[in-house]
PDB file of N, CA and C in Angstrom:
ATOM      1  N   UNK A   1     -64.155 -43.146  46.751  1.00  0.00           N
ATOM      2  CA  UNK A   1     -63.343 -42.544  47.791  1.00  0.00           C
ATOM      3  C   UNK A   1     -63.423 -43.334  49.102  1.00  0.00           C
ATOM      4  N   UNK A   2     -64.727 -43.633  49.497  1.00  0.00           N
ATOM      5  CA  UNK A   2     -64.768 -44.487  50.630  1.00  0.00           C
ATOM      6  C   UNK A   2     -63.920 -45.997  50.738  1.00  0.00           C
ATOM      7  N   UNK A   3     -64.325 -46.393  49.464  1.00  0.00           N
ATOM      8  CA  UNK A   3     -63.543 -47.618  49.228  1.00  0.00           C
ATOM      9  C   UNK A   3     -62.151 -47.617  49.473  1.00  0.00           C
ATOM     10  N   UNK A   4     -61.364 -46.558  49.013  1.00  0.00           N
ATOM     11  CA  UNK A   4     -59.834 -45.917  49.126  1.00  0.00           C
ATOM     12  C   UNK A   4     -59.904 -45.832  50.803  1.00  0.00           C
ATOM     13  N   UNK A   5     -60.134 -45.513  51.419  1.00  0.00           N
ATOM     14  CA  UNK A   5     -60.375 -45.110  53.178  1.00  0.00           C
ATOM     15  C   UNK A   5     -60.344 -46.287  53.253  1.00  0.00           C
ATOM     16  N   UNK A   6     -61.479 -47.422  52.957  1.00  0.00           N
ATOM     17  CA  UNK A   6     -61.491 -48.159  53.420  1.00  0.00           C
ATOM     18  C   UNK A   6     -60.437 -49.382  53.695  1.00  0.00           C
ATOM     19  N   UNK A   7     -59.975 -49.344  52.343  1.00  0.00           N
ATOM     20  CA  UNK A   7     -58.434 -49.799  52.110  1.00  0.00           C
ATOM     21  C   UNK A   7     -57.374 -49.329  52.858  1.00  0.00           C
ATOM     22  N   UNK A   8     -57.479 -48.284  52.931  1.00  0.00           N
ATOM     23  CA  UNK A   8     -56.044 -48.089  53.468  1.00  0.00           C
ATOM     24  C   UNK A   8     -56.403 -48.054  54.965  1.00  0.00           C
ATOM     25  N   UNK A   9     -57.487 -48.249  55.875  1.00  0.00           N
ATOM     26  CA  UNK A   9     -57.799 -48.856  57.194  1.00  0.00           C
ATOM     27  C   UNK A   9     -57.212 -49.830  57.168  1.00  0.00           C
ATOM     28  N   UNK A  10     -57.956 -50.575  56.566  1.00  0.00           N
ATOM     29  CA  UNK A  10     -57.468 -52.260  56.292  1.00  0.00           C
ATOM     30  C   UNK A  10     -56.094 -52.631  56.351  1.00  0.00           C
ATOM     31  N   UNK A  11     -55.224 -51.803  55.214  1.00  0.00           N
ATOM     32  CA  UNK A  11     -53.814 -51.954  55.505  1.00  0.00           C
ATOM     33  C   UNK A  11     -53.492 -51.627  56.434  1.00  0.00           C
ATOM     34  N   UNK A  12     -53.685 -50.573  57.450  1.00  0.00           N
ATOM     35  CA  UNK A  12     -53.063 -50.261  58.947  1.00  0.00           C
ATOM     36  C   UNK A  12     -53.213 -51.857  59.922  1.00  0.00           C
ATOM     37  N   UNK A  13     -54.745 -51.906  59.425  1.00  0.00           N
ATOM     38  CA  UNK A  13     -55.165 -52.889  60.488  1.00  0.00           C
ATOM     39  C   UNK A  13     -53.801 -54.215  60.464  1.00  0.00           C
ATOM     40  N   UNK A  14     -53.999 -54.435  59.320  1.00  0.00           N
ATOM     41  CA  UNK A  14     -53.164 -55.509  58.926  1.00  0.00           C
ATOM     42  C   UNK A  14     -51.469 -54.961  59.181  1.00  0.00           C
ATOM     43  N   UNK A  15     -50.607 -54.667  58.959  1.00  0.00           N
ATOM     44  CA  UNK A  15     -49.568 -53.986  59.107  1.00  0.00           C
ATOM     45  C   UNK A  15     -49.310 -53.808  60.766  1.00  0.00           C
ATOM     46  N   UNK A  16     -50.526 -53.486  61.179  1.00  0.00           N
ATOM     47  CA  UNK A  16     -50.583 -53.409  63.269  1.00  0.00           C
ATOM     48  C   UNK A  16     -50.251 -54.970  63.359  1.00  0.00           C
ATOM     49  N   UNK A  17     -51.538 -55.447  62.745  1.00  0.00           N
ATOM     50  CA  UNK A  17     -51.769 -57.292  63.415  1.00  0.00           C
ATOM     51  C   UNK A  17     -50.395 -57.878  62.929  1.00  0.00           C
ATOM     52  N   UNK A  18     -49.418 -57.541  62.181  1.00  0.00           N
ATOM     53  CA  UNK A  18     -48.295 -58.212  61.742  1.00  0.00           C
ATOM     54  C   UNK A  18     -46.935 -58.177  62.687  1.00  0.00           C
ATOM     55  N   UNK A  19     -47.251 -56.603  63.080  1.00  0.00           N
ATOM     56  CA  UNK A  19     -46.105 -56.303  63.794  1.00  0.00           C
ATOM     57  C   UNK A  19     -46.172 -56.474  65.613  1.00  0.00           C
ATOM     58  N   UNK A  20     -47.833 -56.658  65.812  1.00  0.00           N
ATOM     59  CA  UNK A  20     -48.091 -57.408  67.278  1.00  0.00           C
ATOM     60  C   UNK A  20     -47.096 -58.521  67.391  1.00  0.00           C
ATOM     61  N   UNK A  21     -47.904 -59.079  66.267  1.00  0.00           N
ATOM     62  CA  UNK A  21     -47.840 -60.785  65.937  1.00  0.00           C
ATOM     63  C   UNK A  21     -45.778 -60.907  65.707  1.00  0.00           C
ATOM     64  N   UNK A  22     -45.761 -60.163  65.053  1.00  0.00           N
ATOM     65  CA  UNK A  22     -43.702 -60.343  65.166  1.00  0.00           C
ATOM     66  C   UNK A  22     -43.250 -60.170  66.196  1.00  0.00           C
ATOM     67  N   UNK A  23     -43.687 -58.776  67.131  1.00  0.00           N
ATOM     68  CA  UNK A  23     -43.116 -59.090  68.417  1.00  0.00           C
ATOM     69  C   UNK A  23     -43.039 -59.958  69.631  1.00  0.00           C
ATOM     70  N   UNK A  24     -44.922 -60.268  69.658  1.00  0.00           N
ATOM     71  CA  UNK A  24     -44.918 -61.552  70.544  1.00  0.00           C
ATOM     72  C   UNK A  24     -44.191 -62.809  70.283  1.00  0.00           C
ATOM     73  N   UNK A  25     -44.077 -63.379  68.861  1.00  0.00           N
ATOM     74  CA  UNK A  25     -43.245 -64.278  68.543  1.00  0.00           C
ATOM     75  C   UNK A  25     -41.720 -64.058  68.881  1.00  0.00           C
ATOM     76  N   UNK A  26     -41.203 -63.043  68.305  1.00  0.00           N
ATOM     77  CA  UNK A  26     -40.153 -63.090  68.786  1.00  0.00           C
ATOM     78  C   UNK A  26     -39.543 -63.093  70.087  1.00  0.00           C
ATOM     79  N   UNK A  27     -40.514 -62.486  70.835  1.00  0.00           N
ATOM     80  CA  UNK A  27     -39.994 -62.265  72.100  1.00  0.00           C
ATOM     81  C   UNK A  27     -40.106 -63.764  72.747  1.00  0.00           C
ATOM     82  N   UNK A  28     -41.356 -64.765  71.961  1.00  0.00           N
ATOM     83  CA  UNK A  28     -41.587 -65.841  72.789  1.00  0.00           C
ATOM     84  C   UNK A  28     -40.193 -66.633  72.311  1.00  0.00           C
ATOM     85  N   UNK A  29     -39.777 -67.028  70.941  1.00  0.00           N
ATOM     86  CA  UNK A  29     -39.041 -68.026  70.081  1.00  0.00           C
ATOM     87  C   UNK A  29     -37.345 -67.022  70.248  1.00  0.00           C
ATOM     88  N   UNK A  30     -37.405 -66.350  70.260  1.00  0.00           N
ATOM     89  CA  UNK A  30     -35.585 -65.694  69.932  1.00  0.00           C
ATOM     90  C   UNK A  30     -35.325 -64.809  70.979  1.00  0.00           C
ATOM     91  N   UNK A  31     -35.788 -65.026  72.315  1.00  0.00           N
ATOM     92  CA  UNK A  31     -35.376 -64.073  73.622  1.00  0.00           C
ATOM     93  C   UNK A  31     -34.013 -63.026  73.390  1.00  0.00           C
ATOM     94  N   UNK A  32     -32.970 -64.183  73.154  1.00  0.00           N
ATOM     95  CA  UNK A  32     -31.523 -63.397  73.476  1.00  0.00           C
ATOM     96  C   UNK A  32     -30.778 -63.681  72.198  1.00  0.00           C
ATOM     97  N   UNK A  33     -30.911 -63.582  70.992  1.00  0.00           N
ATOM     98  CA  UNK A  33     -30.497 -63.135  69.575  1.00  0.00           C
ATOM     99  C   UNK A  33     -28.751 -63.186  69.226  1.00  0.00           C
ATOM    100  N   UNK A  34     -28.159 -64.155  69.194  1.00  0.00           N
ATOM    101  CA  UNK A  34     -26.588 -63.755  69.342  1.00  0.00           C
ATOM    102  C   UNK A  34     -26.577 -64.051  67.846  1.00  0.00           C
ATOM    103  N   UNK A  35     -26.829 -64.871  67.386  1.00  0.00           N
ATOM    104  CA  UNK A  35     -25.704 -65.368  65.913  1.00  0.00           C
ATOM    105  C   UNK A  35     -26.706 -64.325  64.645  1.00  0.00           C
ATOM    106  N   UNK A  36     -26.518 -64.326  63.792  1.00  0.00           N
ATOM    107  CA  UNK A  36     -27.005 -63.600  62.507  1.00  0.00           C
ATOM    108  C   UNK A  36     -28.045 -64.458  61.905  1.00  0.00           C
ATOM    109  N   UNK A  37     -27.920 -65.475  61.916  1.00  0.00           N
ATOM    110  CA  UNK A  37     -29.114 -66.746  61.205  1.00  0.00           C
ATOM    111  C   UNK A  37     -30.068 -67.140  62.583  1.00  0.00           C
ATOM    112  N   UNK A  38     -31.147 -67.441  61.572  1.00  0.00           N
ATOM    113  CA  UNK A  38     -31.823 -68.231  62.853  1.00  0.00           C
ATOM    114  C   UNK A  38     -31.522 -69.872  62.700  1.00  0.00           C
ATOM    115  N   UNK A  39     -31.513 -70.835  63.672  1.00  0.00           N
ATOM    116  CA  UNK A  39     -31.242 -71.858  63.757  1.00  0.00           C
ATOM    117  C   UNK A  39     -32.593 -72.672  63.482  1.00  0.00           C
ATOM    118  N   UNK A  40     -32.676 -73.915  63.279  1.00  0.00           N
ATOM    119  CA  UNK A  40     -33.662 -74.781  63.083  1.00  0.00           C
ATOM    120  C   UNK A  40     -35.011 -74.589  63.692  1.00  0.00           C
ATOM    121  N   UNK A  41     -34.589 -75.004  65.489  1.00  0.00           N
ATOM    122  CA  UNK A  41     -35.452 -74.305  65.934  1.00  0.00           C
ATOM    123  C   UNK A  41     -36.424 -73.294  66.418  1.00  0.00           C
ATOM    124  N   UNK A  42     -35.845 -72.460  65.945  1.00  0.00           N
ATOM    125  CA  UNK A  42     -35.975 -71.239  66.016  1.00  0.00           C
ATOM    126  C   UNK A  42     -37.014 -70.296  64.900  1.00  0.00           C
ATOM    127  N   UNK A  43     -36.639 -71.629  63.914  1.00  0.00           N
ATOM    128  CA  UNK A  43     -37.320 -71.130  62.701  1.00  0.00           C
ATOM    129  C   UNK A  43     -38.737 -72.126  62.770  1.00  0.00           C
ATOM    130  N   UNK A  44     -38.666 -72.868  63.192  1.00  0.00           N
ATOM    131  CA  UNK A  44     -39.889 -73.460  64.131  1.00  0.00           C
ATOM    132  C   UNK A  44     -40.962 -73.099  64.851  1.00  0.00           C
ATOM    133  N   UNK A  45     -40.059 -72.513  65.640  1.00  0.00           N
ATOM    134  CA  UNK A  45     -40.849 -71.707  66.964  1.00  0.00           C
ATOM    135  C   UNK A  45     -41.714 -70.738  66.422  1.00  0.00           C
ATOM    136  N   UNK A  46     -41.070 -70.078  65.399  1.00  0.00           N
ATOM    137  CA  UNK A  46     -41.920 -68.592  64.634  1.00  0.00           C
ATOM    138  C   UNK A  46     -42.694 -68.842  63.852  1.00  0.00           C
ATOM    139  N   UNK A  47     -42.491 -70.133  62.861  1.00  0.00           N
ATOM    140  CA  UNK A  47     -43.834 -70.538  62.258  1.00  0.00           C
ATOM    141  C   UNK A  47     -44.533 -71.366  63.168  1.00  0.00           C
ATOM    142  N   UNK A  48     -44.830 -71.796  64.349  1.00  0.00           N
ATOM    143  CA  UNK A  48     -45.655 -72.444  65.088  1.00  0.00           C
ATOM    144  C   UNK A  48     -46.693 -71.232  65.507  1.00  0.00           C
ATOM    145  N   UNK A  49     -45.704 -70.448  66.316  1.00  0.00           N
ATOM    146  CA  UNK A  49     -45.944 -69.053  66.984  1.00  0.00           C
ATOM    147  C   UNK A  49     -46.879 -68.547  65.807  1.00  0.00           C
ATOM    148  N   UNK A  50     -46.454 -68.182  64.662  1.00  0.00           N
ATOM    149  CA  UNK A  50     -47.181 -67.241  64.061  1.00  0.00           C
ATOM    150  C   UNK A  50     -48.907 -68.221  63.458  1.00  0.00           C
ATOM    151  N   UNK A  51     -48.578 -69.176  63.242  1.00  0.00           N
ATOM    152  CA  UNK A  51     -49.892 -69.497  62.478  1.00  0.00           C
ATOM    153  C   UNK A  51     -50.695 -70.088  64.130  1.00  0.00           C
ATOM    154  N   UNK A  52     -50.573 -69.996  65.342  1.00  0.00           N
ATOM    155  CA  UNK A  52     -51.420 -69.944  66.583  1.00  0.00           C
ATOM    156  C   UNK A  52     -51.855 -68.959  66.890  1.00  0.00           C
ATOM    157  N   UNK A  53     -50.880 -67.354  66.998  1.00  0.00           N
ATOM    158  CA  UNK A  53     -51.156 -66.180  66.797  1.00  0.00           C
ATOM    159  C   UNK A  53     -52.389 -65.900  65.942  1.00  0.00           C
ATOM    160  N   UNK A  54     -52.554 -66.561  64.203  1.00  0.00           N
ATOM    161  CA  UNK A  54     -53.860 -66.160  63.454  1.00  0.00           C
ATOM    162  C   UNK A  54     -54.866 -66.888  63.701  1.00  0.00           C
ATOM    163  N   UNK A  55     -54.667 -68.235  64.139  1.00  0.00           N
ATOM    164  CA  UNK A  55     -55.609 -68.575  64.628  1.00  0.00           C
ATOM    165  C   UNK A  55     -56.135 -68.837  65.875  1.00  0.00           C
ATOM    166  N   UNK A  56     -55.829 -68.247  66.837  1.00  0.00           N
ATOM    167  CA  UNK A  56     -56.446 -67.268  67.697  1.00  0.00           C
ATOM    168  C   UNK A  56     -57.156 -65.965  67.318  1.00  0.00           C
ATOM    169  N   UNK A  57     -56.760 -65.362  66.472  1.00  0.00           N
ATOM    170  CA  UNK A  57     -57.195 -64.003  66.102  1.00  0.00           C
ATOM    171  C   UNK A  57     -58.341 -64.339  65.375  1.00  0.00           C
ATOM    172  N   UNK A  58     -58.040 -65.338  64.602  1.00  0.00           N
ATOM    173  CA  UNK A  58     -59.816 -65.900  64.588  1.00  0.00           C
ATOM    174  C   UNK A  58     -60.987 -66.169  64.981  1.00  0.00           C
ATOM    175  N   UNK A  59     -60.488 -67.053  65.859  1.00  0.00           N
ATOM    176  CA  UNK A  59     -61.366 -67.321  66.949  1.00  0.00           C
ATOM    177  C   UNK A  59     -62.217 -66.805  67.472  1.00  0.00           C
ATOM    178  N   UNK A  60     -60.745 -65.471  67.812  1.00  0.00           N
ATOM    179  CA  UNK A  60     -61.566 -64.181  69.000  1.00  0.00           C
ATOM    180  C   UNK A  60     -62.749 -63.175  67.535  1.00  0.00           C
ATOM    181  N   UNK A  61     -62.417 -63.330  66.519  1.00  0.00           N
ATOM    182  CA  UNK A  61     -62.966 -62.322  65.683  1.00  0.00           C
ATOM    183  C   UNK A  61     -64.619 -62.993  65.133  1.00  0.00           C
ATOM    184  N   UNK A  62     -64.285 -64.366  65.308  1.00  0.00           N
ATOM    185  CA  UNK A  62     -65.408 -65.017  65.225  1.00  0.00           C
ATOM    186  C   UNK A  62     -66.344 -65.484  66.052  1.00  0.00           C
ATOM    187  N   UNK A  63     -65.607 -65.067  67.735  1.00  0.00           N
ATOM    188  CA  UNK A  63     -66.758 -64.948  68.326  1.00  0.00           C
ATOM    189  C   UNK A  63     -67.529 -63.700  68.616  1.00  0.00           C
ATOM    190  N   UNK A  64     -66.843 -62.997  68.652  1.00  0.00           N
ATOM    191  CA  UNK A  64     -66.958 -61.211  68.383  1.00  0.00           C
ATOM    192  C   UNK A  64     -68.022 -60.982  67.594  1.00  0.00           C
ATOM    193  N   UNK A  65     -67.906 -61.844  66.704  1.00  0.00           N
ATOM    194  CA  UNK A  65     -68.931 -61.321  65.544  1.00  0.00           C
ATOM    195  C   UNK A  65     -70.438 -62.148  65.815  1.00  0.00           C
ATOM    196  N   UNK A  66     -70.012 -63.428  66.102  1.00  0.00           N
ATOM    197  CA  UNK A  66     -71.177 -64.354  66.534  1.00  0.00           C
ATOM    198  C   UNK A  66     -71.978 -63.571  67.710  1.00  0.00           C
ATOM    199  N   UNK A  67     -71.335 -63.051  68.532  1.00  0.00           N
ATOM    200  CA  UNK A  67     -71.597 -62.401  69.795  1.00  0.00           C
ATOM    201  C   UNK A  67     -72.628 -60.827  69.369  1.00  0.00           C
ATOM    202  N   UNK A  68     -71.981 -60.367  68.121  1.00  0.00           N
ATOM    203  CA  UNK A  68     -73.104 -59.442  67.880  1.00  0.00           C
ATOM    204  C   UNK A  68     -73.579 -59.358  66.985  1.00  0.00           C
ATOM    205  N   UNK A  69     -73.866 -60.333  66.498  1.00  0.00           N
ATOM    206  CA  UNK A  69     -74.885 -61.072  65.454  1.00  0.00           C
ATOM    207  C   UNK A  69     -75.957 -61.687  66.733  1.00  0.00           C
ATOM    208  N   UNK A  70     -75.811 -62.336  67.675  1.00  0.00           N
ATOM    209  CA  UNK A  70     -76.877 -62.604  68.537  1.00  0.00           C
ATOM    210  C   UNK A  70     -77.883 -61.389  69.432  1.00  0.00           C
ATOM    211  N   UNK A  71     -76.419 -60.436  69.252  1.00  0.00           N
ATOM    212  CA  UNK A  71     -77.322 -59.223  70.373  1.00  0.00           C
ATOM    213  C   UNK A  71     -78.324 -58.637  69.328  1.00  0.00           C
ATOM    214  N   UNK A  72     -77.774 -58.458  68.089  1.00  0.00           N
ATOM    215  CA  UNK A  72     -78.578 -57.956  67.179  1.00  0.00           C
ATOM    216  C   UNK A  72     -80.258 -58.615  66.820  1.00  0.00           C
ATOM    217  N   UNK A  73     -80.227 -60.249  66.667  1.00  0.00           N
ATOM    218  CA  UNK A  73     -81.403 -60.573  66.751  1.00  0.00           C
ATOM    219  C   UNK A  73     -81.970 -60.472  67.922  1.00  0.00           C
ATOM    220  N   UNK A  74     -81.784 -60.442  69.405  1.00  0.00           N
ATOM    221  CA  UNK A  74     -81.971 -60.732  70.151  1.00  0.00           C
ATOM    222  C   UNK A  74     -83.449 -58.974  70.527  1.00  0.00           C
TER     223      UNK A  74
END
């Protein structure tokens, strides 16, 4: 049962971090949206955007963790 909880945390978590991560991109790469397709660059911008977005979220999660992994021995 816990495992089930635990899962379906996980999916929120993930499902949140997706839809942060879509809006900041978009808002950074497709401001003002006119045509139906995205254009070259555009489709650029969102895969640049998005894989800086995760890895940042790394970063911060890995120092987070380093950070209390030290308080803990400490």
């Amino acid at each position: 049962m816990s495992q089930e909880i635990s899962a379906m945390k996980m999916a929120k978590l993930n499902a949140a971090f997706l839809k942060k991560m879509q809006d900041a991109c978009w808002k950074i790469c497709i401001p003002h949206k006119t045509e139906s397709d995205l254009n070259t660059g555009e489709k650029l911008c969102l895969d640049r955007c998005a894989a800086k977005y995760y890895e940042t979220n790394d970063l911060i999660s890995k120092y987070y963790t380093q950070d209390k992994n030290s308080q803990v021995t400490q």
